[in-house]
C-alpha atoms as a PDB file:
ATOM      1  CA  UNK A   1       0.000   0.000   0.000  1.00  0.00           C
ATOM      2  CA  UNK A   2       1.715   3.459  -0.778  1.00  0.00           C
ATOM      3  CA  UNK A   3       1.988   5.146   2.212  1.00  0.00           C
ATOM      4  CA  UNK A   4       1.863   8.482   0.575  1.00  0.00           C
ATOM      5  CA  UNK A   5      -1.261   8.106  -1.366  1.00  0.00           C
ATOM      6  CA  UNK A   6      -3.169   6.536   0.573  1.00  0.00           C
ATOM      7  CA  UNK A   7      -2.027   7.144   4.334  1.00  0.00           C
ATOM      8  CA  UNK A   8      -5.377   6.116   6.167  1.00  0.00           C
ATOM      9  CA  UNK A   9      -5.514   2.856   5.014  1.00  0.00           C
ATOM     10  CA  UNK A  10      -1.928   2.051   4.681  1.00  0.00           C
ATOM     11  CA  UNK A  11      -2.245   2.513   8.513  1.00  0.00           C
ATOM     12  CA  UNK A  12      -5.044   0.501   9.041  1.00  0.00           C
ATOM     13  CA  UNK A  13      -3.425  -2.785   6.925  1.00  0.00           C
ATOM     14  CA  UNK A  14      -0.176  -1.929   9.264  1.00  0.00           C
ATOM     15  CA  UNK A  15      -2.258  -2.504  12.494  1.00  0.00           C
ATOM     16  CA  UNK A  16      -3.408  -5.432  11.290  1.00  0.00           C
ATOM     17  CA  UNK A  17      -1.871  -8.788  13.232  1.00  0.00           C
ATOM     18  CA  UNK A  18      -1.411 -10.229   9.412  1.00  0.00           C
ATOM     19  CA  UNK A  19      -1.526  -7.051   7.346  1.00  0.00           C
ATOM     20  CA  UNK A  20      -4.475  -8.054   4.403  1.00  0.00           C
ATOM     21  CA  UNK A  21      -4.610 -11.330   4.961  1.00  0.00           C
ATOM     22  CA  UNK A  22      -5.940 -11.076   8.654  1.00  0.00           C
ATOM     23  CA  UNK A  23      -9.334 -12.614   9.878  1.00  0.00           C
ATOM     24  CA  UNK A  24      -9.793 -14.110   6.826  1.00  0.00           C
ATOM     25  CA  UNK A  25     -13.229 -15.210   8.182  1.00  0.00           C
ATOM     26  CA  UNK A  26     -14.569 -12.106   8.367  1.00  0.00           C
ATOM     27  CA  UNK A  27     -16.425 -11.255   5.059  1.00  0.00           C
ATOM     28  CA  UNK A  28     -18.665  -8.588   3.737  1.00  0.00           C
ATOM     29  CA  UNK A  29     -21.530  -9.003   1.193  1.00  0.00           C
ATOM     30  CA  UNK A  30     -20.003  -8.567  -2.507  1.00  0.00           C
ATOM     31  CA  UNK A  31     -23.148  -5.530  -3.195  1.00  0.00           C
ATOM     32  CA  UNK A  32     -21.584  -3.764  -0.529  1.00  0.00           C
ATOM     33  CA  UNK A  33     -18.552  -3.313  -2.554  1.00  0.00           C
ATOM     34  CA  UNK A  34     -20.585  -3.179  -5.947  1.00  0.00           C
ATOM     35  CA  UNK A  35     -22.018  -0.073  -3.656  1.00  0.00           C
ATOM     36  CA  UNK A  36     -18.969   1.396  -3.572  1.00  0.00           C
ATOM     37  CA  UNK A  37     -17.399   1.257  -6.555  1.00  0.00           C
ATOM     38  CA  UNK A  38     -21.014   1.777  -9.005  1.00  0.00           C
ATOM     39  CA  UNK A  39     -22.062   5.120  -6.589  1.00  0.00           C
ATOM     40  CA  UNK A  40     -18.181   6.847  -6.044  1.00  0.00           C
ATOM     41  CA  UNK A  41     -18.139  10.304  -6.545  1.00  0.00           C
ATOM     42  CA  UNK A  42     -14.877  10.184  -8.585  1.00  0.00           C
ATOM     43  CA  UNK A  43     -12.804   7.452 -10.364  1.00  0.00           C
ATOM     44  CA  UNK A  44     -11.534   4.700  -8.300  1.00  0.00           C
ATOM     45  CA  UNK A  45      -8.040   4.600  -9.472  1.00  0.00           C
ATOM     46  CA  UNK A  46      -5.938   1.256  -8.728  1.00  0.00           C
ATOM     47  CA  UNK A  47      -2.527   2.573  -9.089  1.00  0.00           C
ATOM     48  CA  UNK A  48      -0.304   2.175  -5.492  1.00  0.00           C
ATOM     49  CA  UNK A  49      -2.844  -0.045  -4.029  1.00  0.00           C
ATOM     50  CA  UNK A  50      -1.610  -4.395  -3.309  1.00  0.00           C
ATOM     51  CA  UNK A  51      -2.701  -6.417  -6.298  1.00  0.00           C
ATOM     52  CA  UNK A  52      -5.795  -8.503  -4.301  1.00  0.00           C
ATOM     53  CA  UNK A  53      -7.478  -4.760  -3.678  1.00  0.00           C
ATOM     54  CA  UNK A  54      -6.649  -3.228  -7.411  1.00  0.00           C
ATOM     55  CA  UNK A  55      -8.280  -6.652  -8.339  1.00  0.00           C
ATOM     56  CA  UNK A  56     -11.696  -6.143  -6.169  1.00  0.00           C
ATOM     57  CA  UNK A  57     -11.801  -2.997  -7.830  1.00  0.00           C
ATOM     58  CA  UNK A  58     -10.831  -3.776 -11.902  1.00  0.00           C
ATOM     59  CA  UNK A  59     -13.393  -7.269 -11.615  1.00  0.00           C
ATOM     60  CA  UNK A  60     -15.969  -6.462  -8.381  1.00  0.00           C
ATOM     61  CA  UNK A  61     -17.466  -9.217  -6.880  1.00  0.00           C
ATOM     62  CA  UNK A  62     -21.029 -10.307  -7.995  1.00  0.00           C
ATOM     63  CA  UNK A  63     -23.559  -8.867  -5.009  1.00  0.00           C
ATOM     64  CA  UNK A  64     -24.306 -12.616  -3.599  1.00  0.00           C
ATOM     65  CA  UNK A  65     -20.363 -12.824  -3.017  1.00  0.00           C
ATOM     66  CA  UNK A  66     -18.941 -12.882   0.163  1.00  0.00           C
ATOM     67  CA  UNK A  67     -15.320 -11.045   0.238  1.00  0.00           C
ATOM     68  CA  UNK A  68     -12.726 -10.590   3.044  1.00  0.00           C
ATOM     69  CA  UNK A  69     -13.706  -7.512   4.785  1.00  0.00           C
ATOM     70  CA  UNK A  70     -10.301  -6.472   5.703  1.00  0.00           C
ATOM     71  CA  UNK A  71     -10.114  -6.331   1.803  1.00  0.00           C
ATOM     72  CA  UNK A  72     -13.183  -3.897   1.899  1.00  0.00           C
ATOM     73  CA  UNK A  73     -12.317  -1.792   4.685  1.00  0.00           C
ATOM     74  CA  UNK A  74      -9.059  -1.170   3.221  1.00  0.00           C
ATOM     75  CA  UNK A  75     -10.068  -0.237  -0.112  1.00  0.00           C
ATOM     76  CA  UNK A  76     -13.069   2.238   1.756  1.00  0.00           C
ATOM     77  CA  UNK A  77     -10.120   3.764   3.366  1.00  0.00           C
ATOM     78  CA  UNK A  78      -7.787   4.477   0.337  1.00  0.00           C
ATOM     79  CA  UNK A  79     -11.026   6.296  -1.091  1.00  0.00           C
ATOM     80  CA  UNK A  80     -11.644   8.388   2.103  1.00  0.00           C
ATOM     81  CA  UNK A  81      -7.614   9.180   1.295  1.00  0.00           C
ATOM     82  CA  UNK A  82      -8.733  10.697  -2.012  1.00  0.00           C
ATOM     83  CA  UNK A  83     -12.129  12.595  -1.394  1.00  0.00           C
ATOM     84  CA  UNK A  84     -12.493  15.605   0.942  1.00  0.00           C
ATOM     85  CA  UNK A  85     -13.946  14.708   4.351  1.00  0.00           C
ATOM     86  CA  UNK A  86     -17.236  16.577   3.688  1.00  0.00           C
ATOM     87  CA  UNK A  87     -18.035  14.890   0.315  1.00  0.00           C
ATOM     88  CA  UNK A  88     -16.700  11.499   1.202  1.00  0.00           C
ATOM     89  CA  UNK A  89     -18.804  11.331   4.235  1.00  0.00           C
ATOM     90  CA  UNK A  90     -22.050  12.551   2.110  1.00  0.00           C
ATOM     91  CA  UNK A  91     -21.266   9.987  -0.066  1.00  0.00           C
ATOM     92  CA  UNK A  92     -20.968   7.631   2.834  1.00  0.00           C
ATOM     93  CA  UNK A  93     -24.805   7.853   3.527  1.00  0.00           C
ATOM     94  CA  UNK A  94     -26.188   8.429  -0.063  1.00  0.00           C
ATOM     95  CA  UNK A  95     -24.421   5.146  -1.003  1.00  0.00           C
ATOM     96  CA  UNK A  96     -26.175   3.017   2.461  1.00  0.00           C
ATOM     97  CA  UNK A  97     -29.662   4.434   1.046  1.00  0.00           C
ATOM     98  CA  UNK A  98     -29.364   3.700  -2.445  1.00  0.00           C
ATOM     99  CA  UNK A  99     -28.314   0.180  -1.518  1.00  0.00           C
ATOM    100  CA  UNK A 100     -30.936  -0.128   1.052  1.00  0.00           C
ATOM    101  CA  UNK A 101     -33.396   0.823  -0.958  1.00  0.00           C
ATOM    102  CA  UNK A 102     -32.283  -1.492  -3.858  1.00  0.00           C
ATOM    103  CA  UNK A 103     -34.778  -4.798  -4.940  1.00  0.00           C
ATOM    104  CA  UNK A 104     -32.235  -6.366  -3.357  1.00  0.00           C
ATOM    105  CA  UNK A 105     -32.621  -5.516   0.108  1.00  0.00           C
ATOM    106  CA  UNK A 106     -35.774  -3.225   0.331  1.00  0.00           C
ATOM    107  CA  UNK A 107     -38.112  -6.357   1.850  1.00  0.00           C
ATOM    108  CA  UNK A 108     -35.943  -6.003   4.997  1.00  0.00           C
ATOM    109  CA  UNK A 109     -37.148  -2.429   5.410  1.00  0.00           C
ATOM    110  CA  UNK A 110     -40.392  -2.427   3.948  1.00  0.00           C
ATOM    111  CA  UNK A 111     -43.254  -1.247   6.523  1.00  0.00           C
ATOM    112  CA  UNK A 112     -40.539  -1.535   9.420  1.00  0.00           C
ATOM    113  CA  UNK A 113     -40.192   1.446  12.275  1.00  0.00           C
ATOM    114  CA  UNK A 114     -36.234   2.480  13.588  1.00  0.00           C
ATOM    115  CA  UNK A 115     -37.435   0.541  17.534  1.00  0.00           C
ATOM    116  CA  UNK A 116     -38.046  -2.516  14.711  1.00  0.00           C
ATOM    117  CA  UNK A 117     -34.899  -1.760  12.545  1.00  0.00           C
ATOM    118  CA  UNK A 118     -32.581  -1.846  15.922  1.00  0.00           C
ATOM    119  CA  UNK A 119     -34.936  -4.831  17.453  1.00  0.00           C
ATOM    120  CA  UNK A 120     -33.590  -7.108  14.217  1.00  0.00           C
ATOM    121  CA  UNK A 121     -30.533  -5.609  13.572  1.00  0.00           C
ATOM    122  CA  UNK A 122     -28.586  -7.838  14.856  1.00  0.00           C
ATOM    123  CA  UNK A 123     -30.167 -10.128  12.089  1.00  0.00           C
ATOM    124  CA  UNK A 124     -30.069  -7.194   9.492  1.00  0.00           C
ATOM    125  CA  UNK A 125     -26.051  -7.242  10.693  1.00  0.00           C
ATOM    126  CA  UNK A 126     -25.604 -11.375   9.513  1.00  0.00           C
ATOM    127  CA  UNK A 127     -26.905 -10.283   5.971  1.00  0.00           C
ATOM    128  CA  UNK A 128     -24.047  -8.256   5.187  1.00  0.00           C
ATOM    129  CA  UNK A 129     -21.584  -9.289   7.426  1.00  0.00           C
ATOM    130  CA  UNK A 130     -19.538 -12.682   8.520  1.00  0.00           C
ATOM    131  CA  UNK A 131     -17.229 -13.146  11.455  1.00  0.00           C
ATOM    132  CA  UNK A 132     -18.234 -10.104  13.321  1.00  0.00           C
ATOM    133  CA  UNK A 133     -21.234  -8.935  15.860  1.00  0.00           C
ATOM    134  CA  UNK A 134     -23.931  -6.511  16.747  1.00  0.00           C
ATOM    135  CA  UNK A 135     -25.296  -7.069  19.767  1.00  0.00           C
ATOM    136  CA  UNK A 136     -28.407  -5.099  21.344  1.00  0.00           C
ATOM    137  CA  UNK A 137     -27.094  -3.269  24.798  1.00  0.00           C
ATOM    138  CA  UNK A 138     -30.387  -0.932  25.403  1.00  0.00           C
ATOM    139  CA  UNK A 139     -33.538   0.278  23.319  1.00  0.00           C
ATOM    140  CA  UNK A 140     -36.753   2.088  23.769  1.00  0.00           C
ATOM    141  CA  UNK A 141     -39.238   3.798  21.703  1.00  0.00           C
ATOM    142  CA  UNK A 142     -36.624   6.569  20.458  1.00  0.00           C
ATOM    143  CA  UNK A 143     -33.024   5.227  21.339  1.00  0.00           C
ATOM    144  CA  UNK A 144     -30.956   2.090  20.792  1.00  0.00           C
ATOM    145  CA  UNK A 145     -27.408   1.376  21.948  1.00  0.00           C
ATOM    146  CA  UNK A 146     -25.639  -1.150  20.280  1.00  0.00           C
ATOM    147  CA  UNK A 147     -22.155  -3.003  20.537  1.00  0.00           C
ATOM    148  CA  UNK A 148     -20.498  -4.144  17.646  1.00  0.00           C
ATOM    149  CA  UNK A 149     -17.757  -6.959  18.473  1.00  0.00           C
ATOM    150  CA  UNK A 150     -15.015  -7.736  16.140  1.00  0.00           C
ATOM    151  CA  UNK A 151     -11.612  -9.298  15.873  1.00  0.00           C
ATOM    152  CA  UNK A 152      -8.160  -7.898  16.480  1.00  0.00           C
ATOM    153  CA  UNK A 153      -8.508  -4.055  15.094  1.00  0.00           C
ATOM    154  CA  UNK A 154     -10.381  -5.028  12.022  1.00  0.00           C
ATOM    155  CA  UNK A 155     -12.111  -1.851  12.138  1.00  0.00           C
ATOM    156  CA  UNK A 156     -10.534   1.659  13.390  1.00  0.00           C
ATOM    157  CA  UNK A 157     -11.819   5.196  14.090  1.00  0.00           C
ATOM    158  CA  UNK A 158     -12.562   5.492  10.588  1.00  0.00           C
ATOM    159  CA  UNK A 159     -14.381   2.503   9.769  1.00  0.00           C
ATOM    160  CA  UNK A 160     -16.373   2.802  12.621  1.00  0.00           C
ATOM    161  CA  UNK A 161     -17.691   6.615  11.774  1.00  0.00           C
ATOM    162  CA  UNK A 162     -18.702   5.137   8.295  1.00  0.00           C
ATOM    163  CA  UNK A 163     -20.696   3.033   9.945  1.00  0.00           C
ATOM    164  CA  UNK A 164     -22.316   5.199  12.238  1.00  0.00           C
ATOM    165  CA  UNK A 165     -22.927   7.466   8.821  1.00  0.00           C
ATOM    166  CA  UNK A 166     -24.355   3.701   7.750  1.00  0.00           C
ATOM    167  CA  UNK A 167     -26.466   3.009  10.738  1.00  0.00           C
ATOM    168  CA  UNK A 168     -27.703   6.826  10.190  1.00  0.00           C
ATOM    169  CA  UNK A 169     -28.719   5.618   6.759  1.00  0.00           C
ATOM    170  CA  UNK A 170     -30.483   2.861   7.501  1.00  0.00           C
ATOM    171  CA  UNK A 171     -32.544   5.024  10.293  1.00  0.00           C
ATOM    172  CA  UNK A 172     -33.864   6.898   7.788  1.00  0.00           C
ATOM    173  CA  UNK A 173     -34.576   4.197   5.328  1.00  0.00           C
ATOM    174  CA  UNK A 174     -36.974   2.943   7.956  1.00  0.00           C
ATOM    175  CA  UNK A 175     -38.757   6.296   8.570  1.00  0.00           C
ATOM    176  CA  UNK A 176     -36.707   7.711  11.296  1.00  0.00           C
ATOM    177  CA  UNK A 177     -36.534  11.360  11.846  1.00  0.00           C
ATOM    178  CA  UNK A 178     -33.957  13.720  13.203  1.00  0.00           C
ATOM    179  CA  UNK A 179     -31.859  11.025  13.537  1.00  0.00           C
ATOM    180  CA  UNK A 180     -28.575  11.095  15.144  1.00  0.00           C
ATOM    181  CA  UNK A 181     -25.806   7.975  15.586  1.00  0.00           C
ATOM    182  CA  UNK A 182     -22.976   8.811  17.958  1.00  0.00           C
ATOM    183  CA  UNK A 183     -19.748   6.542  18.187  1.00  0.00           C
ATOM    184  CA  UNK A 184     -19.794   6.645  21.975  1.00  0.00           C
ATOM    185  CA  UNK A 185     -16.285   4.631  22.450  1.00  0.00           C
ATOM    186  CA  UNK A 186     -13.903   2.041  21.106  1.00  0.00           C
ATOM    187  CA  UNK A 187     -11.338  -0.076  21.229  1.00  0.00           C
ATOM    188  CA  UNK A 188      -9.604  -2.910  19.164  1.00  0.00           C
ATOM    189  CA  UNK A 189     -12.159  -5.585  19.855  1.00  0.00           C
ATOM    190  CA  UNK A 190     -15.200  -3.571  20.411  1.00  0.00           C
ATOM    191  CA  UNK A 191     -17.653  -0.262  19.801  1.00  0.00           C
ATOM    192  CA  UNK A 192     -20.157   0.797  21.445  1.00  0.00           C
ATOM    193  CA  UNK A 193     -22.679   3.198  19.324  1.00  0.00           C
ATOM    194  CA  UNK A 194     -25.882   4.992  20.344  1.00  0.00           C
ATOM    195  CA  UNK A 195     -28.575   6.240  18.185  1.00  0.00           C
ATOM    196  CA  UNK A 196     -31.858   8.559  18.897  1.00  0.00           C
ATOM    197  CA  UNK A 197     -34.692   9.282  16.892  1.00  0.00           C
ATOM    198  CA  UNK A 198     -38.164  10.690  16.906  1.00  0.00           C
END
């Protein structure tokens, strides 16, 4: 990974107890990626990045793949290297509605409330994601906090923020309003997130 391009996620794969090829069990859903690369606000350009990532990105998985999610984390990163903060992050939650609101997945918010959305989301969690957790902590009428439980710093500050942008997404897929997600803490195993909503 060159350092100087892409700086976030060349620190991320150095954290890593096996650089790229750690927690190989830990997938992500193939449309995820397709997300990524069909919705990105400029070109996704391969040059400087390991040969497995510019691959993901020259052939993309078909959306019923599973790939490692190390693989996808790391290539999210070396795009939030390339795209101001503001953009990347509005990007970030236009992407999560667009692919929420795809055939593919829009029966698993159709006629569903945000209590609902956070009552299966642990569920919701397992059909995008292998190897890794969500786990229900508190919830109420207008408030959820969830834990999300993960191997050996396979996700960082940054990864975690794009999922609270993600979570935020989702929210308002499923009617919420005035929504707001809040990474609350984290460490290398764990995060703990809590979202309100009217």
């Amino acid at each position: 990974m060159d350092e100087r391009t892409f700086p976030i996620a060349a620190a991320y794969v150095a954290r890593l107890p096996a650089g790229l090829a750690s927690h190989p069990d830990c997938q992500v859903k193939g449309s995820v990626l397709r997300g990524l690369l069909d919705s990105t606000p400029i070109a996704f350009e391969t040059p400087g990045l390991p040969g497995e990532l510019a691959d993901l990105v020259r052939t993309p998985p078909l959306p019923s793949d599973w790939i490692p999610e190390v693989h996808f984390n790391a290539l999210m990163l070396a795009h939030e290297d390339r795209i101001p903060h503001d953009i990347f992050r509005e990007w970030v939650y236009s992407r999560n509605r667009k692919l929420l609101s795809s055939n593919l997945y829009r029966m698993l918010f159709f006629l569903i409330t945000p209590q609902r959305l956070f009552m299966g989301m642990a569920n919701r969690w397992k059909a995008f994601r292998r190897g890794t957790e969500l786990v229900m902590r508190d919830h109420g009428k207008n408030h959820a906090n969830v834990e999300v439980r993960y191997p050996l710093r396979l996700y960082e500050l940054h990864a975690l923020t794009n999922l609270t942008v993600a979570v935020t997404a989702a929210l308002d897929a499923a009617g919420g309003q005035d929504t707001s997600v809040r990474l609350l803490s984290h460490d290398d195993r764990t995060a703990q997130i809590a979202a309100t909503w009217r």
